[in-house]
PDB file of N, CA and C in Angstrom:
ATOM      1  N   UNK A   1       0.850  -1.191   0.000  1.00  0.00           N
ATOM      2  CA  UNK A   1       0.000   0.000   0.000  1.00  0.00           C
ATOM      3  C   UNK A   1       0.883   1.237   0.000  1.00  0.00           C
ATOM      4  N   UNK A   2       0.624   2.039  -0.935  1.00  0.00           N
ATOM      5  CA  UNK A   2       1.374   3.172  -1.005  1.00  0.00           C
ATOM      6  C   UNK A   2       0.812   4.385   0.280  1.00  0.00           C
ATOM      7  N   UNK A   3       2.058   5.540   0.314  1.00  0.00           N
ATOM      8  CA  UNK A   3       1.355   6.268   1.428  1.00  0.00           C
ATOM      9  C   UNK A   3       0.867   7.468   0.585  1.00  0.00           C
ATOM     10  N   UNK A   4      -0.600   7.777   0.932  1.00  0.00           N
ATOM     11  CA  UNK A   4      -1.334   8.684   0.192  1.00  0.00           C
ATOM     12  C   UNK A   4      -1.128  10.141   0.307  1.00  0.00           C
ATOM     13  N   UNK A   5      -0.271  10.161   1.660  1.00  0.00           N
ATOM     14  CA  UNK A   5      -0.010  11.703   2.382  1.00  0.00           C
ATOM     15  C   UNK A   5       0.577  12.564   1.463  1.00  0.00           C
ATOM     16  N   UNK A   6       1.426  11.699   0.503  1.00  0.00           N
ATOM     17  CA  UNK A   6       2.444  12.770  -0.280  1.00  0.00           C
ATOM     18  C   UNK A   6       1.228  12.883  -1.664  1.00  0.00           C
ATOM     19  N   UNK A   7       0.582  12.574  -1.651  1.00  0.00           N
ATOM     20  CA  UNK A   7      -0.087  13.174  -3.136  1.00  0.00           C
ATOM     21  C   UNK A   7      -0.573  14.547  -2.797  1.00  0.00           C
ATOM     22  N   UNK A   8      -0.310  15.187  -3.589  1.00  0.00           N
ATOM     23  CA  UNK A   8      -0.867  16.752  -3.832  1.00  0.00           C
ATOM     24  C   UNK A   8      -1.846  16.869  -4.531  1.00  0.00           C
ATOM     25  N   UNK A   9      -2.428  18.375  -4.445  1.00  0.00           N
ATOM     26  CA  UNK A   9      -3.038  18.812  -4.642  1.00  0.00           C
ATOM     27  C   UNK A   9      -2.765  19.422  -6.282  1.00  0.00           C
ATOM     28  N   UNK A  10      -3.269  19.630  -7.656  1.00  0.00           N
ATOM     29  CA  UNK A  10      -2.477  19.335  -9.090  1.00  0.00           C
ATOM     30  C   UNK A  10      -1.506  18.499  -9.367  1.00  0.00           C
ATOM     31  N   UNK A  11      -1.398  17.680  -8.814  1.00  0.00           N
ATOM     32  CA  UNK A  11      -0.595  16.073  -9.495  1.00  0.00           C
ATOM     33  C   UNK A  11      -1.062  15.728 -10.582  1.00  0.00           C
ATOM     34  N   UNK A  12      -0.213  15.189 -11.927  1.00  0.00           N
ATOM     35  CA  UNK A  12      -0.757  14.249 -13.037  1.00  0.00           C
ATOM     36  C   UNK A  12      -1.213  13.209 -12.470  1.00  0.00           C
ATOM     37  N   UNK A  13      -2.345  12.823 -13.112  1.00  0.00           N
ATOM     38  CA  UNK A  13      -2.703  11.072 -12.724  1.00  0.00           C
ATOM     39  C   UNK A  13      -2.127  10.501 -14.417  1.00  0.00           C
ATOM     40  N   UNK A  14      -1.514   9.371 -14.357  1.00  0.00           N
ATOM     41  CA  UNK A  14      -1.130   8.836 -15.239  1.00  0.00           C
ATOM     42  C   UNK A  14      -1.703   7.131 -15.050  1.00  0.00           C
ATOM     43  N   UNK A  15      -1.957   6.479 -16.592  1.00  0.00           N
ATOM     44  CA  UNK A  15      -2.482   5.106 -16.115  1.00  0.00           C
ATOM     45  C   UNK A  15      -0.952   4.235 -16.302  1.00  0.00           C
ATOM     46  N   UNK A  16      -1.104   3.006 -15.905  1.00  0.00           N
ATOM     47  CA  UNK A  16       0.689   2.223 -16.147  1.00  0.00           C
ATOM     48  C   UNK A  16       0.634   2.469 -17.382  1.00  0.00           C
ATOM     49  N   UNK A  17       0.074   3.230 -18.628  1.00  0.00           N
ATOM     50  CA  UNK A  17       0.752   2.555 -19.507  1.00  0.00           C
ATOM     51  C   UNK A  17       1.073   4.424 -20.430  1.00  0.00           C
ATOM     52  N   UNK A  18       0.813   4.914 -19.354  1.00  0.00           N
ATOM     53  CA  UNK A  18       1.573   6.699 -19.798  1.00  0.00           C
ATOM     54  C   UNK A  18       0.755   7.019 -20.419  1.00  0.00           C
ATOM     55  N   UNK A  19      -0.679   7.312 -19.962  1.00  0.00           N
ATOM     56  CA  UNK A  19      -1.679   8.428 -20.837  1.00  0.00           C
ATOM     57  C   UNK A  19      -2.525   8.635 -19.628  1.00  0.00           C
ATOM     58  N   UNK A  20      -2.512   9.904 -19.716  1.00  0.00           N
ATOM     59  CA  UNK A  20      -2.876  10.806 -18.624  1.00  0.00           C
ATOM     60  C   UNK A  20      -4.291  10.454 -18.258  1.00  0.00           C
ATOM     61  N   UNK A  21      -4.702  10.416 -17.126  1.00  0.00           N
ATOM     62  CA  UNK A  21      -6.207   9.803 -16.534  1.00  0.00           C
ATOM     63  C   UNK A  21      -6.576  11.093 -15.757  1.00  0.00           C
ATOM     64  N   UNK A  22      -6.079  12.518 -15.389  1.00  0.00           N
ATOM     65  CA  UNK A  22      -6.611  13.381 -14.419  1.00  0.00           C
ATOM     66  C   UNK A  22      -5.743  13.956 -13.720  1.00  0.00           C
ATOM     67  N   UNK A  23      -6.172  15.064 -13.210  1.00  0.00           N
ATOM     68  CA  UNK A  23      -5.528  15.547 -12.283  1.00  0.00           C
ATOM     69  C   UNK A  23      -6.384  15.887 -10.662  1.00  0.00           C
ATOM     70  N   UNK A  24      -4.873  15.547  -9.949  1.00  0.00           N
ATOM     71  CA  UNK A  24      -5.937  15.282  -8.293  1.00  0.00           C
ATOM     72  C   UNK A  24      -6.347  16.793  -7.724  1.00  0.00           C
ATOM     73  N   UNK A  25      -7.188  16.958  -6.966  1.00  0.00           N
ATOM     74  CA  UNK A  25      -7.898  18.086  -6.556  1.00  0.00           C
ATOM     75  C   UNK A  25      -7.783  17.540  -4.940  1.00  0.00           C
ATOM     76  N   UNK A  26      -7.818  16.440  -4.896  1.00  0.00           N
ATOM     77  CA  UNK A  26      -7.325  16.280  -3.424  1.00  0.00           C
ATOM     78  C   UNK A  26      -7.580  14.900  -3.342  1.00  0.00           C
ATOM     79  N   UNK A  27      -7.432  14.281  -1.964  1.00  0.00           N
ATOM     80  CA  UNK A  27      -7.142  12.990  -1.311  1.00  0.00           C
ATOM     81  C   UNK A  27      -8.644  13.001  -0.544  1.00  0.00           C
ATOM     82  N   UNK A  28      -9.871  12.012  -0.818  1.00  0.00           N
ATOM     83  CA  UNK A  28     -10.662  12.262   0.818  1.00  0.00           C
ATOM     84  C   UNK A  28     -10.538  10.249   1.267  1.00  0.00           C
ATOM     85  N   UNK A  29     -10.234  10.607   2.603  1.00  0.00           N
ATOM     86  CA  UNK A  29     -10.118   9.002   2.675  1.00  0.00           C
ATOM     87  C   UNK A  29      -8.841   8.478   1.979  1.00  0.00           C
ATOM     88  N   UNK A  30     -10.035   7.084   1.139  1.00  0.00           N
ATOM     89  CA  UNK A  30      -9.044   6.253   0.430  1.00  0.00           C
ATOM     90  C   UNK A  30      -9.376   6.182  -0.925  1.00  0.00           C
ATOM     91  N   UNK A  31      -9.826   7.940  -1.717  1.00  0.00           N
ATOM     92  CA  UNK A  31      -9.888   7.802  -2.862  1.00  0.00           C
ATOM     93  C   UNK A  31      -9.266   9.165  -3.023  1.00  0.00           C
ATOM     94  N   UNK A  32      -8.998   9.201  -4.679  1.00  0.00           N
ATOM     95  CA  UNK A  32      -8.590  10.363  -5.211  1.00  0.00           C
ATOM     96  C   UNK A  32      -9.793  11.544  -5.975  1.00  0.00           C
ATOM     97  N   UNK A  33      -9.763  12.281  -5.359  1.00  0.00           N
ATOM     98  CA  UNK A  33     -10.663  13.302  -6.229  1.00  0.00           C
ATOM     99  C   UNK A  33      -9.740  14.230  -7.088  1.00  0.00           C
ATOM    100  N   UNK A  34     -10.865  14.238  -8.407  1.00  0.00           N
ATOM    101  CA  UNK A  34     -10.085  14.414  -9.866  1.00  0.00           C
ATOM    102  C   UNK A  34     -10.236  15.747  -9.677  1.00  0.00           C
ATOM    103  N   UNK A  35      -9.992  16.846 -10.399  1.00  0.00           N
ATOM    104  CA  UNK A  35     -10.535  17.855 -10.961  1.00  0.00           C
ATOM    105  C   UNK A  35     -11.718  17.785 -11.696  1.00  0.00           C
ATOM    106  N   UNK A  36     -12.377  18.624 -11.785  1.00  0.00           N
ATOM    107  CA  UNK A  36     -13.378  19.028 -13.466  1.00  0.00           C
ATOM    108  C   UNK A  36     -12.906  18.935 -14.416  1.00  0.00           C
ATOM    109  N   UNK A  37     -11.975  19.880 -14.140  1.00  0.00           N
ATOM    110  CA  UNK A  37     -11.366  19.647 -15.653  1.00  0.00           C
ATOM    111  C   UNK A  37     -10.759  19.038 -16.790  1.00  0.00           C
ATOM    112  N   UNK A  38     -11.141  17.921 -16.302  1.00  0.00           N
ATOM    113  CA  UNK A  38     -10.705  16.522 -17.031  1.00  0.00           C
ATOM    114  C   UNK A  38     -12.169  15.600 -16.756  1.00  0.00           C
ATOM    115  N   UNK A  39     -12.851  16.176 -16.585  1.00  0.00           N
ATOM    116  CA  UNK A  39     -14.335  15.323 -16.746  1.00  0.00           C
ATOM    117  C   UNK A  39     -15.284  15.988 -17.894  1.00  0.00           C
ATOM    118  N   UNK A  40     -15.432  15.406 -18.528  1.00  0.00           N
ATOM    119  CA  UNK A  40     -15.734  15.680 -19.850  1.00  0.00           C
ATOM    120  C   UNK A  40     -17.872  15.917 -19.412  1.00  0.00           C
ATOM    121  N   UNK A  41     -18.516  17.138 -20.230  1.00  0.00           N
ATOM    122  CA  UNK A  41     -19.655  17.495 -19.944  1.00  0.00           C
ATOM    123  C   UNK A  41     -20.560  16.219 -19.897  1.00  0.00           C
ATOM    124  N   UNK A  42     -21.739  16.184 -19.703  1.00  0.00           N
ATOM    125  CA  UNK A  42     -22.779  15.610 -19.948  1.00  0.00           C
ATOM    126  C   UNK A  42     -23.342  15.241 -20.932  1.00  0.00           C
ATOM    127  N   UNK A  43     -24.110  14.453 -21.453  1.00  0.00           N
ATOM    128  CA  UNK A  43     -24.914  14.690 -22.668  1.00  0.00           C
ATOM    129  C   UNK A  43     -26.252  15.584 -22.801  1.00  0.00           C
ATOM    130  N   UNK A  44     -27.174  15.571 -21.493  1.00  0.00           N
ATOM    131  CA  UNK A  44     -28.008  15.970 -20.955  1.00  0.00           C
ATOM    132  C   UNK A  44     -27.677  17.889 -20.378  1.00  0.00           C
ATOM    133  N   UNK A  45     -26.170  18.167 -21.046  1.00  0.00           N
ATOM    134  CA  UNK A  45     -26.183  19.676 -20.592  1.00  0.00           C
ATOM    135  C   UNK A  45     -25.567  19.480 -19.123  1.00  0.00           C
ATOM    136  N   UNK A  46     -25.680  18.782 -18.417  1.00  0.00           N
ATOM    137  CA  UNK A  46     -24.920  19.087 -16.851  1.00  0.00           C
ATOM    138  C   UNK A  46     -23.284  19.363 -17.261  1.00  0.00           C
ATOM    139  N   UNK A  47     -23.299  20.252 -16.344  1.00  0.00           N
ATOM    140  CA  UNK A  47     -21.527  20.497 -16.170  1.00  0.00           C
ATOM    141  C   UNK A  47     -20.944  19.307 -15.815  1.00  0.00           C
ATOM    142  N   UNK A  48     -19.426  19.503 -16.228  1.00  0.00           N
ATOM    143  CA  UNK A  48     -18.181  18.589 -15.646  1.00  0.00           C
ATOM    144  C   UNK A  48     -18.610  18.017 -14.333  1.00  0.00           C
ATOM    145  N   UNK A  49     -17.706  16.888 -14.068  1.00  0.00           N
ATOM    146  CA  UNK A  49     -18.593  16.796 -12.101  1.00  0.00           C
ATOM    147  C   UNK A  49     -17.251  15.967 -11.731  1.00  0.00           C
ATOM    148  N   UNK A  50     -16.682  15.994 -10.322  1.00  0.00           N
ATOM    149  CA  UNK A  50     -15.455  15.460  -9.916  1.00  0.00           C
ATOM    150  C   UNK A  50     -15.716  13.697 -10.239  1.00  0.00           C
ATOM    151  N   UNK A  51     -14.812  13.436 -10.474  1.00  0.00           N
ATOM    152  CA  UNK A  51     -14.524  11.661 -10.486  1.00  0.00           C
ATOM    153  C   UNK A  51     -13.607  11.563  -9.550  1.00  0.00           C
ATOM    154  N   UNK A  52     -13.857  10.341  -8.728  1.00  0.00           N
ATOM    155  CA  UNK A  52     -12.880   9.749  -8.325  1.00  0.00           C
ATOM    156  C   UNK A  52     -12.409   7.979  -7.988  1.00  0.00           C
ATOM    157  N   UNK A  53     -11.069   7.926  -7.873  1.00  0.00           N
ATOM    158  CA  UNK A  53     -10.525   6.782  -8.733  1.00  0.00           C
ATOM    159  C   UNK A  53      -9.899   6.567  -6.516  1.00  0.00           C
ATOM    160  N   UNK A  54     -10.162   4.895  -6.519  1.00  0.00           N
ATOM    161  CA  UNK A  54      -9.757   4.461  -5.427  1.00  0.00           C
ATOM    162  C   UNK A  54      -8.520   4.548  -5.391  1.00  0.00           C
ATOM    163  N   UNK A  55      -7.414   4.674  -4.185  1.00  0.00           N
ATOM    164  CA  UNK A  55      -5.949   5.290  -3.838  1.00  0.00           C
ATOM    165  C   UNK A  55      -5.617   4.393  -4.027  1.00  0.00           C
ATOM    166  N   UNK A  56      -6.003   2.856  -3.723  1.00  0.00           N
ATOM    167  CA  UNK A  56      -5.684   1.303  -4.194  1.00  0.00           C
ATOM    168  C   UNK A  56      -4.979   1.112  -5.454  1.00  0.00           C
ATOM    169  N   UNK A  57      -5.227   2.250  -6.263  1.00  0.00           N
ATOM    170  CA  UNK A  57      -4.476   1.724  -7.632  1.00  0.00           C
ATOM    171  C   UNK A  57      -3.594   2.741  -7.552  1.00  0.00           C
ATOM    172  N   UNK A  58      -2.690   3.378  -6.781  1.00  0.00           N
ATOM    173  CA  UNK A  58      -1.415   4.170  -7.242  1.00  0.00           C
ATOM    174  C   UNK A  58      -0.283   3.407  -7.117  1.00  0.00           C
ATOM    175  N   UNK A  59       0.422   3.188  -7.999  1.00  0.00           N
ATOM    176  CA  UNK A  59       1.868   2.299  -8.140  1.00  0.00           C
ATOM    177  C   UNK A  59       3.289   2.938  -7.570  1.00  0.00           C
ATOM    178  N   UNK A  60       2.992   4.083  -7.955  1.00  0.00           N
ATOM    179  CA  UNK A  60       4.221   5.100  -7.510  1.00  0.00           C
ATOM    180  C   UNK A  60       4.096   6.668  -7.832  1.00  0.00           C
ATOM    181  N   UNK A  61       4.611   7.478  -7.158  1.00  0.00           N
ATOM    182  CA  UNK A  61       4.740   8.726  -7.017  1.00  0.00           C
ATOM    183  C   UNK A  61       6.059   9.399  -7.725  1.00  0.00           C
ATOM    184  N   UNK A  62       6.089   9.992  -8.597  1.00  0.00           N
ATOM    185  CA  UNK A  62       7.055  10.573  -9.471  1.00  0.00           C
ATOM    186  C   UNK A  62       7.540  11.684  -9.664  1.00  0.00           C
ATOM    187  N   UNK A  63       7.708  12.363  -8.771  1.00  0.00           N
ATOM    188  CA  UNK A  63       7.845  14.296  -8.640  1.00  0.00           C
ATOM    189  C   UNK A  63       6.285  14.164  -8.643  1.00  0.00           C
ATOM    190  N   UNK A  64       5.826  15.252  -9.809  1.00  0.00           N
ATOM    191  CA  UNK A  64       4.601  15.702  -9.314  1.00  0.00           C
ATOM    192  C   UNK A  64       3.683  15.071 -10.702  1.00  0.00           C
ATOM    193  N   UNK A  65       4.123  14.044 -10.448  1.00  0.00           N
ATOM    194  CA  UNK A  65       3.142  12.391 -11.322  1.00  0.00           C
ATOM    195  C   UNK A  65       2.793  11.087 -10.485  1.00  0.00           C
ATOM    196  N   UNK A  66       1.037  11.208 -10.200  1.00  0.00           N
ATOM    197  CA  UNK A  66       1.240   9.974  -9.794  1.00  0.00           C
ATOM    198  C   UNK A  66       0.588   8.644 -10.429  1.00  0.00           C
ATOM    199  N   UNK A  67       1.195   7.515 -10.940  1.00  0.00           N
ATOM    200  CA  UNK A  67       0.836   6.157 -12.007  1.00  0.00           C
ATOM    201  C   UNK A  67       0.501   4.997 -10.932  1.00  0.00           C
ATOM    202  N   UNK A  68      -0.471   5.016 -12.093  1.00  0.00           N
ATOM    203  CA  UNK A  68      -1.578   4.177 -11.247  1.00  0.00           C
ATOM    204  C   UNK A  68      -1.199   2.592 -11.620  1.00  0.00           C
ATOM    205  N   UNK A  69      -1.153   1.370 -11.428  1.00  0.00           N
ATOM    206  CA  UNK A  69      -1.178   0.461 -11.834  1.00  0.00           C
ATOM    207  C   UNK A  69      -2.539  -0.390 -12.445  1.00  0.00           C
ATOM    208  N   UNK A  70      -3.424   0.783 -13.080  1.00  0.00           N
ATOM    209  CA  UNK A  70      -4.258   0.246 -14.229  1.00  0.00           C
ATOM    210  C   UNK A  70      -3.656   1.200 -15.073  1.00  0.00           C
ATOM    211  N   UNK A  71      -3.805   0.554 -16.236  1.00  0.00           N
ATOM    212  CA  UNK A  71      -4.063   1.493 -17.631  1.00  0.00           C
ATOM    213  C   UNK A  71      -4.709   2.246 -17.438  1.00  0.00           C
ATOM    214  N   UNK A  72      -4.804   3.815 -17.917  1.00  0.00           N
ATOM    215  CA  UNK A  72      -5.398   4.534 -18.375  1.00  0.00           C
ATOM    216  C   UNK A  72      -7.103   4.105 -18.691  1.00  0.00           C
ATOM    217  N   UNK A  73      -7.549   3.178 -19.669  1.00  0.00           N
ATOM    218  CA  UNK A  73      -8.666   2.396 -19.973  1.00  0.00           C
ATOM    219  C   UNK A  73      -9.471   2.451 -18.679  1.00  0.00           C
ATOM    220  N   UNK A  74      -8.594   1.331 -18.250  1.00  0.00           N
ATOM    221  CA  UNK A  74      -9.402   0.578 -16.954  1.00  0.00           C
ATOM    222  C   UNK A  74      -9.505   1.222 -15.625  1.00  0.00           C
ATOM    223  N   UNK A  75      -8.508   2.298 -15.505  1.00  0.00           N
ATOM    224  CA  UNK A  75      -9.035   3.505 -14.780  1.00  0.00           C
ATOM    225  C   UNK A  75     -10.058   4.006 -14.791  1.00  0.00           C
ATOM    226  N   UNK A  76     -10.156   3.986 -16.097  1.00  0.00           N
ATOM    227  CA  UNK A  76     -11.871   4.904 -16.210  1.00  0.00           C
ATOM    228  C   UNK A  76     -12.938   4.143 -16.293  1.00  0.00           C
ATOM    229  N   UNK A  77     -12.631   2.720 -15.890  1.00  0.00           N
ATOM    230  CA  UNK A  77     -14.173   1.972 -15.582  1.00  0.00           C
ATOM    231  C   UNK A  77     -14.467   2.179 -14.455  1.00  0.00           C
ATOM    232  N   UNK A  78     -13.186   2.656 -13.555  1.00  0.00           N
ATOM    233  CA  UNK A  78     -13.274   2.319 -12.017  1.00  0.00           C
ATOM    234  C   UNK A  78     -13.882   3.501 -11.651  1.00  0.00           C
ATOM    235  N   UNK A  79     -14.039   4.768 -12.434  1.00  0.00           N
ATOM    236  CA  UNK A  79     -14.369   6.226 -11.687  1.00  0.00           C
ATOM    237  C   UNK A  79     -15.678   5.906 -11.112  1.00  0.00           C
ATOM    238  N   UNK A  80     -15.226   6.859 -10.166  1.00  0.00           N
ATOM    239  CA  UNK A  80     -16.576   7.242  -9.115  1.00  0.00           C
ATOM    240  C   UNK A  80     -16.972   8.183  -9.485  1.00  0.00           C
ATOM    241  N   UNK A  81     -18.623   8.836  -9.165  1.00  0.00           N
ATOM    242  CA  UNK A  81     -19.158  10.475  -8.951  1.00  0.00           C
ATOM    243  C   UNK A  81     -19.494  10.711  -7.667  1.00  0.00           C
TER     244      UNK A  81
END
């Protein structure tokens, strides 16, 4: 289990296989909350809305990158709202 303390606040999220999945807006618990700005609108007209991806999948911390040990892909089955 990695330690979650050092993730920041604008970190890259990267998936293992180097294509960018988000950027963190913060830590609550034992998940990561994304930004908006990497959540793509609605179809229905609603704004962007935070995702977040369980802390369970971070592999390692890289300066100010942190890679997840899913792909990119399969990251984004896992998002939360």
């Amino acid at each position: 289990m990695h330690d979650h303390s050092n993730i920041k606040e604008h970190m890259t999220v990267i998936g293992a296989d180097g294509v960018h999945v988000g950027t963190v807006d913060k830590v609550e618990g034992e998940r990561i909350k994304l930004t908006k700005d990497d959540s793509p609108s609605t179809q229905d007209g609603q704004g962007a809305k935070h995702r977040y991806l369980p802390a369970g999948l971070v592999a390692e911390i890289e300066g100010d990158t942190v890679r997840l040990s899913a792909t990119a892909a399969n990251a984004a089955d896992m998002f939360e709202e």
